[in-house]
PDB file of N, CA and C in Angstrom:
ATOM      1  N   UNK A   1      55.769 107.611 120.601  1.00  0.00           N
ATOM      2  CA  UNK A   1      55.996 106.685 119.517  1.00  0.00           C
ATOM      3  C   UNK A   1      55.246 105.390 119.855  1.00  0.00           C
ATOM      4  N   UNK A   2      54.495 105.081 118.762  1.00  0.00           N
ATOM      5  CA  UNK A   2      53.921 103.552 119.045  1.00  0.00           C
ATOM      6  C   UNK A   2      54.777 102.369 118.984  1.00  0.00           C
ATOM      7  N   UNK A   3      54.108 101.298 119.458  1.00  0.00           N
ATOM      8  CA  UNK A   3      54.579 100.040 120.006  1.00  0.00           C
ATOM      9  C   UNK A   3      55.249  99.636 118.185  1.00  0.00           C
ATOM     10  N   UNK A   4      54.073  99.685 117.352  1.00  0.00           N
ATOM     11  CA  UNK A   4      54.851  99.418 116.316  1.00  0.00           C
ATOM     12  C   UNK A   4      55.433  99.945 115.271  1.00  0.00           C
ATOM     13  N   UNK A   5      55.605 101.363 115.124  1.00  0.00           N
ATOM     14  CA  UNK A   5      56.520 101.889 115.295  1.00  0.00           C
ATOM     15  C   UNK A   5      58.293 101.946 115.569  1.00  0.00           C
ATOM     16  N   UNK A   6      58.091 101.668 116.623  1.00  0.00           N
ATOM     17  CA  UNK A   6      58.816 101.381 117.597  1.00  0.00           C
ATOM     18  C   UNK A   6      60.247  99.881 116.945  1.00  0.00           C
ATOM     19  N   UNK A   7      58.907  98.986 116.570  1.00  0.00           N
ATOM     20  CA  UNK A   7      59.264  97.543 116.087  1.00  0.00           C
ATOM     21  C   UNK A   7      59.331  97.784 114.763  1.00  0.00           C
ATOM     22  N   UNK A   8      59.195  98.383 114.009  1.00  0.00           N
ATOM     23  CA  UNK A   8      59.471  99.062 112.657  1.00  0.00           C
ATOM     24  C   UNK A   8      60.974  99.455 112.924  1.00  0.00           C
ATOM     25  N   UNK A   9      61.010 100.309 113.509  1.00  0.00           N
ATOM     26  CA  UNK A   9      62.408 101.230 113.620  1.00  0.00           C
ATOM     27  C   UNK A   9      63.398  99.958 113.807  1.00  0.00           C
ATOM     28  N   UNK A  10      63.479  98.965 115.030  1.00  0.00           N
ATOM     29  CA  UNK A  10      64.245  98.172 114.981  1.00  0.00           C
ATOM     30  C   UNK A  10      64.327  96.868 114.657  1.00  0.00           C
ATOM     31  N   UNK A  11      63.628  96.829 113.827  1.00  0.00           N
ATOM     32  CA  UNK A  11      63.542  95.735 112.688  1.00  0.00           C
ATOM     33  C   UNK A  11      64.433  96.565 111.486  1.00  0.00           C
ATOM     34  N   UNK A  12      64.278  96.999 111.201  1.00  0.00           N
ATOM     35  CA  UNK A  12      64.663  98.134 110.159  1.00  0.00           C
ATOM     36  C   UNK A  12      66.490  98.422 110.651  1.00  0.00           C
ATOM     37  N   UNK A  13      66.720  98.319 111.755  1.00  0.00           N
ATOM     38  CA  UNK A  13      67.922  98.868 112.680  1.00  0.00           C
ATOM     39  C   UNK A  13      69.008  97.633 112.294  1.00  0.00           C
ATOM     40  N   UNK A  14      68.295  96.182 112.733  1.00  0.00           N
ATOM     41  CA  UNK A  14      68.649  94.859 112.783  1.00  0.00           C
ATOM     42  C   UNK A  14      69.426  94.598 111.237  1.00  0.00           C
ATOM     43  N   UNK A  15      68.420  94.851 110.383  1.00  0.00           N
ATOM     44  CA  UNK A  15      68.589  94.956 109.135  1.00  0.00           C
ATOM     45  C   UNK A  15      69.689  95.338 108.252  1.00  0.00           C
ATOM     46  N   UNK A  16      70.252  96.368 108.724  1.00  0.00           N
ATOM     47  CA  UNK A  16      71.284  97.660 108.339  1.00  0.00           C
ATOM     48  C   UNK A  16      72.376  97.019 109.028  1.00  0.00           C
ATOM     49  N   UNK A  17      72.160  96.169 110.306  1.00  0.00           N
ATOM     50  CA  UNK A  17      73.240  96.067 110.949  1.00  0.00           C
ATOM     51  C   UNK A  17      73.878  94.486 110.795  1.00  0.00           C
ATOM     52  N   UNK A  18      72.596  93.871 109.850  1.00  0.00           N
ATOM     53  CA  UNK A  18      73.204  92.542 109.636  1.00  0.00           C
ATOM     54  C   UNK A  18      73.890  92.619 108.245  1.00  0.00           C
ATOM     55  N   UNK A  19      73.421  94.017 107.455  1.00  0.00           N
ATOM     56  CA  UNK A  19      74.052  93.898 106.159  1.00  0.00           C
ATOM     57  C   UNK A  19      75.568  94.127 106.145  1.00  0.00           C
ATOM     58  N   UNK A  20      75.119  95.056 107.194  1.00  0.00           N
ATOM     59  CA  UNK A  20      76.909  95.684 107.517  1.00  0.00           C
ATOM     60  C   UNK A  20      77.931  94.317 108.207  1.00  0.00           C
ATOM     61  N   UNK A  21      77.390  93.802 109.114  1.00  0.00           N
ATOM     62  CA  UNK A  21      77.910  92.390 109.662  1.00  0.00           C
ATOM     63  C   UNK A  21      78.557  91.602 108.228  1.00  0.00           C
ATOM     64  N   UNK A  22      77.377  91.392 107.532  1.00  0.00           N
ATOM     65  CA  UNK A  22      78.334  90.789 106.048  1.00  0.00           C
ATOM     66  C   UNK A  22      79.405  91.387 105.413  1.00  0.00           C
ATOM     67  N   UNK A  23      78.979  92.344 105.105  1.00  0.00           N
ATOM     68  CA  UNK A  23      79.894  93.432 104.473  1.00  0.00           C
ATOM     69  C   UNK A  23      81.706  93.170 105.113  1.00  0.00           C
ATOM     70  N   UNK A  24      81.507  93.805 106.356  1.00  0.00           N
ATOM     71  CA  UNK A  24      82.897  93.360 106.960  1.00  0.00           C
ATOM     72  C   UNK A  24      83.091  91.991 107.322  1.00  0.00           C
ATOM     73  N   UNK A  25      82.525  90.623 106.936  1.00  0.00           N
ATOM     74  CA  UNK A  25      82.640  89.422 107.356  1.00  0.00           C
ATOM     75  C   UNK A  25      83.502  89.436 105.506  1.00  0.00           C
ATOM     76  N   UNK A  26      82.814  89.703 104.751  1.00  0.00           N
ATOM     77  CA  UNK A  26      83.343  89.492 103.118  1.00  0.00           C
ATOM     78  C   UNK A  26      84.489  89.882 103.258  1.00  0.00           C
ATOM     79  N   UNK A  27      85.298  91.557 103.789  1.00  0.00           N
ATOM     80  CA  UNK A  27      86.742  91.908 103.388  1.00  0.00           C
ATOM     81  C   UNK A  27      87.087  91.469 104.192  1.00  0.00           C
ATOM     82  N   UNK A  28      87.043  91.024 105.368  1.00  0.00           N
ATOM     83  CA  UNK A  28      87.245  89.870 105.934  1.00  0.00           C
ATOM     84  C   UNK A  28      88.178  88.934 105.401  1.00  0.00           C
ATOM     85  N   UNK A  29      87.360  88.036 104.984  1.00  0.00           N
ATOM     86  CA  UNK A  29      87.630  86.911 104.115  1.00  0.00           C
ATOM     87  C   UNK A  29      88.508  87.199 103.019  1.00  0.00           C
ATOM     88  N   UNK A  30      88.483  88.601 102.010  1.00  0.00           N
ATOM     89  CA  UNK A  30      89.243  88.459 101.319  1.00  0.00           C
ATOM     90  C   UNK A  30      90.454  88.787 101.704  1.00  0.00           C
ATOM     91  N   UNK A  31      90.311  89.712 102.907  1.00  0.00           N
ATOM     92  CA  UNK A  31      91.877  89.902 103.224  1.00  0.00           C
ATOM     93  C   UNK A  31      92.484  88.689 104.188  1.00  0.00           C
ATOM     94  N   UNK A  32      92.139  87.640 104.256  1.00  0.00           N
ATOM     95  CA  UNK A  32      92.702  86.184 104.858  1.00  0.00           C
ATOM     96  C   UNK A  32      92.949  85.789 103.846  1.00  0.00           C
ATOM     97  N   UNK A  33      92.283  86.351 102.551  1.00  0.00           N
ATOM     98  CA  UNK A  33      92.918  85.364 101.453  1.00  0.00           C
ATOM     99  C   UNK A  33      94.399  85.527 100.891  1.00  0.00           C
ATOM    100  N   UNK A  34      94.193  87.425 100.855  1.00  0.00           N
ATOM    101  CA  UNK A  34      95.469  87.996 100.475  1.00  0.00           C
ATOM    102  C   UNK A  34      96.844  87.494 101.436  1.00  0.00           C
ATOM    103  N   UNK A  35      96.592  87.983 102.452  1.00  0.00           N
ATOM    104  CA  UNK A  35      97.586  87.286 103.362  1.00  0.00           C
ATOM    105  C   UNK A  35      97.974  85.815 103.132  1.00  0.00           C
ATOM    106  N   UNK A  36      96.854  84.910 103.614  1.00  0.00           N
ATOM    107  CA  UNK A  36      97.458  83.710 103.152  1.00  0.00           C
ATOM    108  C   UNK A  36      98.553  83.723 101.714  1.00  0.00           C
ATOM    109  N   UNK A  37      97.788  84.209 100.971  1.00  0.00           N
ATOM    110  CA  UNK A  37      99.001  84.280  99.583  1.00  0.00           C
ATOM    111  C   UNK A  37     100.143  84.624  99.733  1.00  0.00           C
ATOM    112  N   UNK A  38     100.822  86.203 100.522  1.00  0.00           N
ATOM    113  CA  UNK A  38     101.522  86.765 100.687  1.00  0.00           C
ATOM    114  C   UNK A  38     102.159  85.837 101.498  1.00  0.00           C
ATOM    115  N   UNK A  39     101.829  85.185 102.569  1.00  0.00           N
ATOM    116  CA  UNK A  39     102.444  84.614 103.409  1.00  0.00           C
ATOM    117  C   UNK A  39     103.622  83.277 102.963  1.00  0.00           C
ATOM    118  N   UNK A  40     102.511  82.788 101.864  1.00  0.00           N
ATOM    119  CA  UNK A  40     103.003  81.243 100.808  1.00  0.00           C
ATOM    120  C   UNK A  40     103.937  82.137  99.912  1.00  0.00           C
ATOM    121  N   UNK A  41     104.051  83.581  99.357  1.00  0.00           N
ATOM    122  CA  UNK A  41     105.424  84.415  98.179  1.00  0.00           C
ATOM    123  C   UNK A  41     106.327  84.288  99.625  1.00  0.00           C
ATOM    124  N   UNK A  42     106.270  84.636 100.209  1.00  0.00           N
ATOM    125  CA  UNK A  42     107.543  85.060 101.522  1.00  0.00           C
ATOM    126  C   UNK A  42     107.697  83.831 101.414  1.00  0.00           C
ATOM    127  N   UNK A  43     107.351  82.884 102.068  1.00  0.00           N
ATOM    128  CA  UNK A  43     108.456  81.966 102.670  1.00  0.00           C
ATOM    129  C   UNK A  43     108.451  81.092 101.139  1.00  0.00           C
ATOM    130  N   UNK A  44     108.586  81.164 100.112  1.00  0.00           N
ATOM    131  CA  UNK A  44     109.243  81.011  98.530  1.00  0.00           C
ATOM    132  C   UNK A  44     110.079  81.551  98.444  1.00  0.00           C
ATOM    133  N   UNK A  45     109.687  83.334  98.666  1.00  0.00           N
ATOM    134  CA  UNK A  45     111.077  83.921  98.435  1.00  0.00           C
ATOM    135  C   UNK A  45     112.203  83.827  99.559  1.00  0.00           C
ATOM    136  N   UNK A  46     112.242  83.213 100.502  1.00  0.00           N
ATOM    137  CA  UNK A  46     112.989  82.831 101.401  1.00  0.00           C
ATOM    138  C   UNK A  46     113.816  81.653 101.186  1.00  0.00           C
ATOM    139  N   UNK A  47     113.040  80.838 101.185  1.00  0.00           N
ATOM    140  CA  UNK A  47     113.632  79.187 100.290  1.00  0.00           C
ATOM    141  C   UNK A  47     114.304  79.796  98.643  1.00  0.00           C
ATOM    142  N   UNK A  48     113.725  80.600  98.041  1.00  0.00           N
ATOM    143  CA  UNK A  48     114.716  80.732  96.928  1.00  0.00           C
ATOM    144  C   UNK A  48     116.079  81.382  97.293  1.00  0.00           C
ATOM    145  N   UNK A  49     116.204  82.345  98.534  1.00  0.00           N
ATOM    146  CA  UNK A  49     117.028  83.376  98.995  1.00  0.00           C
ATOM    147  C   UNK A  49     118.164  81.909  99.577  1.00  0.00           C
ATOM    148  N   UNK A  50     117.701  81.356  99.867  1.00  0.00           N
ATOM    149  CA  UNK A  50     118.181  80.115 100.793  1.00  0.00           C
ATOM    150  C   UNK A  50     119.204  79.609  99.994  1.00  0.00           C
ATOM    151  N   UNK A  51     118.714  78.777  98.620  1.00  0.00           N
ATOM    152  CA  UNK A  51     119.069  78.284  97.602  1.00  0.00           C
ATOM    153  C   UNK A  51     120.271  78.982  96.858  1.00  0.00           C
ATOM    154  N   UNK A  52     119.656  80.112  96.844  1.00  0.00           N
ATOM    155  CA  UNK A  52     120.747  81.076  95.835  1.00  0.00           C
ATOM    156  C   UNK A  52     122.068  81.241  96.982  1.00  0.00           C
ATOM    157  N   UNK A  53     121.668  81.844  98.176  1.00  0.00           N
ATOM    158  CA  UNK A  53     123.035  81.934  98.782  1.00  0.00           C
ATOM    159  C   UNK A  53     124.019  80.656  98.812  1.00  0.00           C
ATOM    160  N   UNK A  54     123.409  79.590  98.740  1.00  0.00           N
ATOM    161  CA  UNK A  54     124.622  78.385  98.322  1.00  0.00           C
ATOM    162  C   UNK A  54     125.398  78.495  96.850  1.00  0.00           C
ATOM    163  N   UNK A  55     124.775  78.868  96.195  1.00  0.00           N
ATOM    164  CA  UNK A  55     125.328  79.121  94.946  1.00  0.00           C
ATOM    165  C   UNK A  55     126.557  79.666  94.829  1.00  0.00           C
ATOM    166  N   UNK A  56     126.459  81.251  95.778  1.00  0.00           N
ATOM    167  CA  UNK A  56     126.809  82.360  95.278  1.00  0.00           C
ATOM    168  C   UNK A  56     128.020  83.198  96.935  1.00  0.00           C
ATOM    169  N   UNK A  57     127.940  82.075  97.237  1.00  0.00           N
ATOM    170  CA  UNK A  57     129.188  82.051  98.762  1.00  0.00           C
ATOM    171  C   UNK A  57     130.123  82.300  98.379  1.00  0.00           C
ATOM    172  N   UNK A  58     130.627  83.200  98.953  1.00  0.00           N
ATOM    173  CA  UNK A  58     131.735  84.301  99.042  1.00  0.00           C
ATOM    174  C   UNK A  58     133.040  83.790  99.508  1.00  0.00           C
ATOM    175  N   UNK A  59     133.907  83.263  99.386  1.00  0.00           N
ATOM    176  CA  UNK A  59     135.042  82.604 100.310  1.00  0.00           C
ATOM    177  C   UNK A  59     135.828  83.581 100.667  1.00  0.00           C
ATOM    178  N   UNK A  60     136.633  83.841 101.853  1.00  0.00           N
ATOM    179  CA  UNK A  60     137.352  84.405 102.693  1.00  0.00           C
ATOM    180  C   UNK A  60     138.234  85.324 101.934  1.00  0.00           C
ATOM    181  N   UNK A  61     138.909  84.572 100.823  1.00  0.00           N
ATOM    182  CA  UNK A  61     139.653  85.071 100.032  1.00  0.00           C
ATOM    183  C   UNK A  61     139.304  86.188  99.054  1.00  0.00           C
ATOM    184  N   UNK A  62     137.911  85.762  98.706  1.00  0.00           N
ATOM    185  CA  UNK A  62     137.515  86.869  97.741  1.00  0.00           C
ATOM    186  C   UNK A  62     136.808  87.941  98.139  1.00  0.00           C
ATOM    187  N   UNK A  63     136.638  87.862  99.379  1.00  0.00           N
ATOM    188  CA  UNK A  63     136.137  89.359 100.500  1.00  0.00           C
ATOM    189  C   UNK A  63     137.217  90.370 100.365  1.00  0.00           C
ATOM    190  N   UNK A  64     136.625  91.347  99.614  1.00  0.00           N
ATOM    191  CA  UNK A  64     137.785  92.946  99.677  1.00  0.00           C
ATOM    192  C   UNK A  64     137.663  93.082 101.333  1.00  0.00           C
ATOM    193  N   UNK A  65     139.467  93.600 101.613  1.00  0.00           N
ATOM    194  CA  UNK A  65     139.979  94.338 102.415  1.00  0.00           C
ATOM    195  C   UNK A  65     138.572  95.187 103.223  1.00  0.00           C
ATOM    196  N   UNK A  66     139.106  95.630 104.517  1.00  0.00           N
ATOM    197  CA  UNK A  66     137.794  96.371 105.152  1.00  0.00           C
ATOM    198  C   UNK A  66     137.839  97.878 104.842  1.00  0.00           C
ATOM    199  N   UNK A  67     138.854  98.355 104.451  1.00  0.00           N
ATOM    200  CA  UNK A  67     139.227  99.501 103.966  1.00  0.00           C
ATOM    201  C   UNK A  67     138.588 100.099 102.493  1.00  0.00           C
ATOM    202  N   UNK A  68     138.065  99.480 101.831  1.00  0.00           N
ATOM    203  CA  UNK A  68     137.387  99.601 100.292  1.00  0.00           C
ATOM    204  C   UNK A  68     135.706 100.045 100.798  1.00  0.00           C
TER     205      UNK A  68
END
Protein backbone atom coordinates (compact mmCIF):
# COMPACT_ATOMS: atom_id res chain seq x y z
CA UNK A 1 0.00 0.00 0.00
CA UNK A 2 1.28 3.47 -0.81
CA UNK A 3 2.31 6.25 1.39
CA UNK A 4 -0.76 7.99 0.10
CA UNK A 5 -2.93 5.70 0.12
CA UNK A 6 -2.21 4.94 3.24
CA UNK A 7 -3.03 8.88 4.24
CA UNK A 8 -6.22 8.57 2.27
CA UNK A 9 -7.40 5.65 4.35
CA UNK A 10 -6.76 7.64 7.55
CA UNK A 11 -7.85 10.79 6.75
CA UNK A 12 -10.94 9.18 5.64
CA UNK A 13 -10.78 7.00 9.21
CA UNK A 14 -10.40 10.51 11.25
CA UNK A 15 -13.38 11.64 9.46
CA UNK A 16 -15.97 8.85 10.34
CA UNK A 17 -14.62 9.06 13.70
CA UNK A 18 -15.07 12.75 14.29
CA UNK A 19 -18.62 12.47 12.88
CA UNK A 20 -19.37 9.78 15.21
CA UNK A 21 -17.59 11.91 18.17
CA UNK A 22 -20.52 14.49 17.39
CA UNK A 23 -23.11 12.25 17.00
CA UNK A 24 -22.70 10.88 20.62
CA UNK A 25 -21.56 14.43 21.97
CA UNK A 26 -25.43 15.61 20.54
CA UNK A 27 -27.48 12.60 22.58
CA UNK A 28 -25.32 13.54 24.89
CA UNK A 29 -26.51 16.78 25.38
CA UNK A 30 -29.95 15.95 24.85
CA UNK A 31 -30.07 13.45 27.38
CA UNK A 32 -28.55 16.17 30.11
CA UNK A 33 -31.32 18.00 28.97
CA UNK A 34 -33.96 15.37 29.67
CA UNK A 35 -32.63 14.64 32.99
CA UNK A 36 -32.12 18.03 34.03
CA UNK A 37 -35.98 18.36 33.42
CA UNK A 38 -36.88 15.19 35.12
CA UNK A 39 -34.78 16.08 37.89
CA UNK A 40 -36.64 19.93 38.30
CA UNK A 41 -40.66 17.38 37.93
CA UNK A 42 -39.19 15.25 40.99
CA UNK A 43 -38.22 17.53 43.35
CA UNK A 44 -41.88 19.61 42.39
CA UNK A 45 -43.45 16.58 42.82
CA UNK A 46 -41.88 16.22 46.14
CA UNK A 47 -42.52 19.81 47.41
CA UNK A 48 -46.13 19.27 46.18
CA UNK A 49 -46.15 15.68 48.10
CA UNK A 50 -44.74 17.85 51.02
CA UNK A 51 -47.53 20.41 50.88
CA UNK A 52 -50.38 18.07 50.45
CA UNK A 53 -49.36 15.84 53.39
CA UNK A 54 -49.99 18.94 55.70
CA UNK A 55 -53.27 19.22 54.43
CA UNK A 56 -54.36 15.82 54.66
CA UNK A 57 -52.75 14.47 58.33
CA UNK A 58 -54.29 11.78 59.75
CA UNK A 59 -54.77 12.25 63.62
CA UNK A 60 -54.38 9.33 65.98
CA UNK A 61 -57.93 9.12 66.38
CA UNK A 62 -58.96 8.66 62.94
CA UNK A 63 -56.37 5.74 62.24
CA UNK A 64 -58.55 2.36 61.95
CA UNK A 65 -57.74 -0.27 64.53
CA UNK A 66 -54.65 -2.60 63.32
CA UNK A 67 -56.94 -5.39 62.84
CA UNK A 68 -58.97 -3.89 59.59
Amino acid sequence: MSLEMRITDLESRLAFQDDTIQALNDVLVAQQRVLERLQLQVAALAKRQEDMQGQFEVSEEDVPPPHY
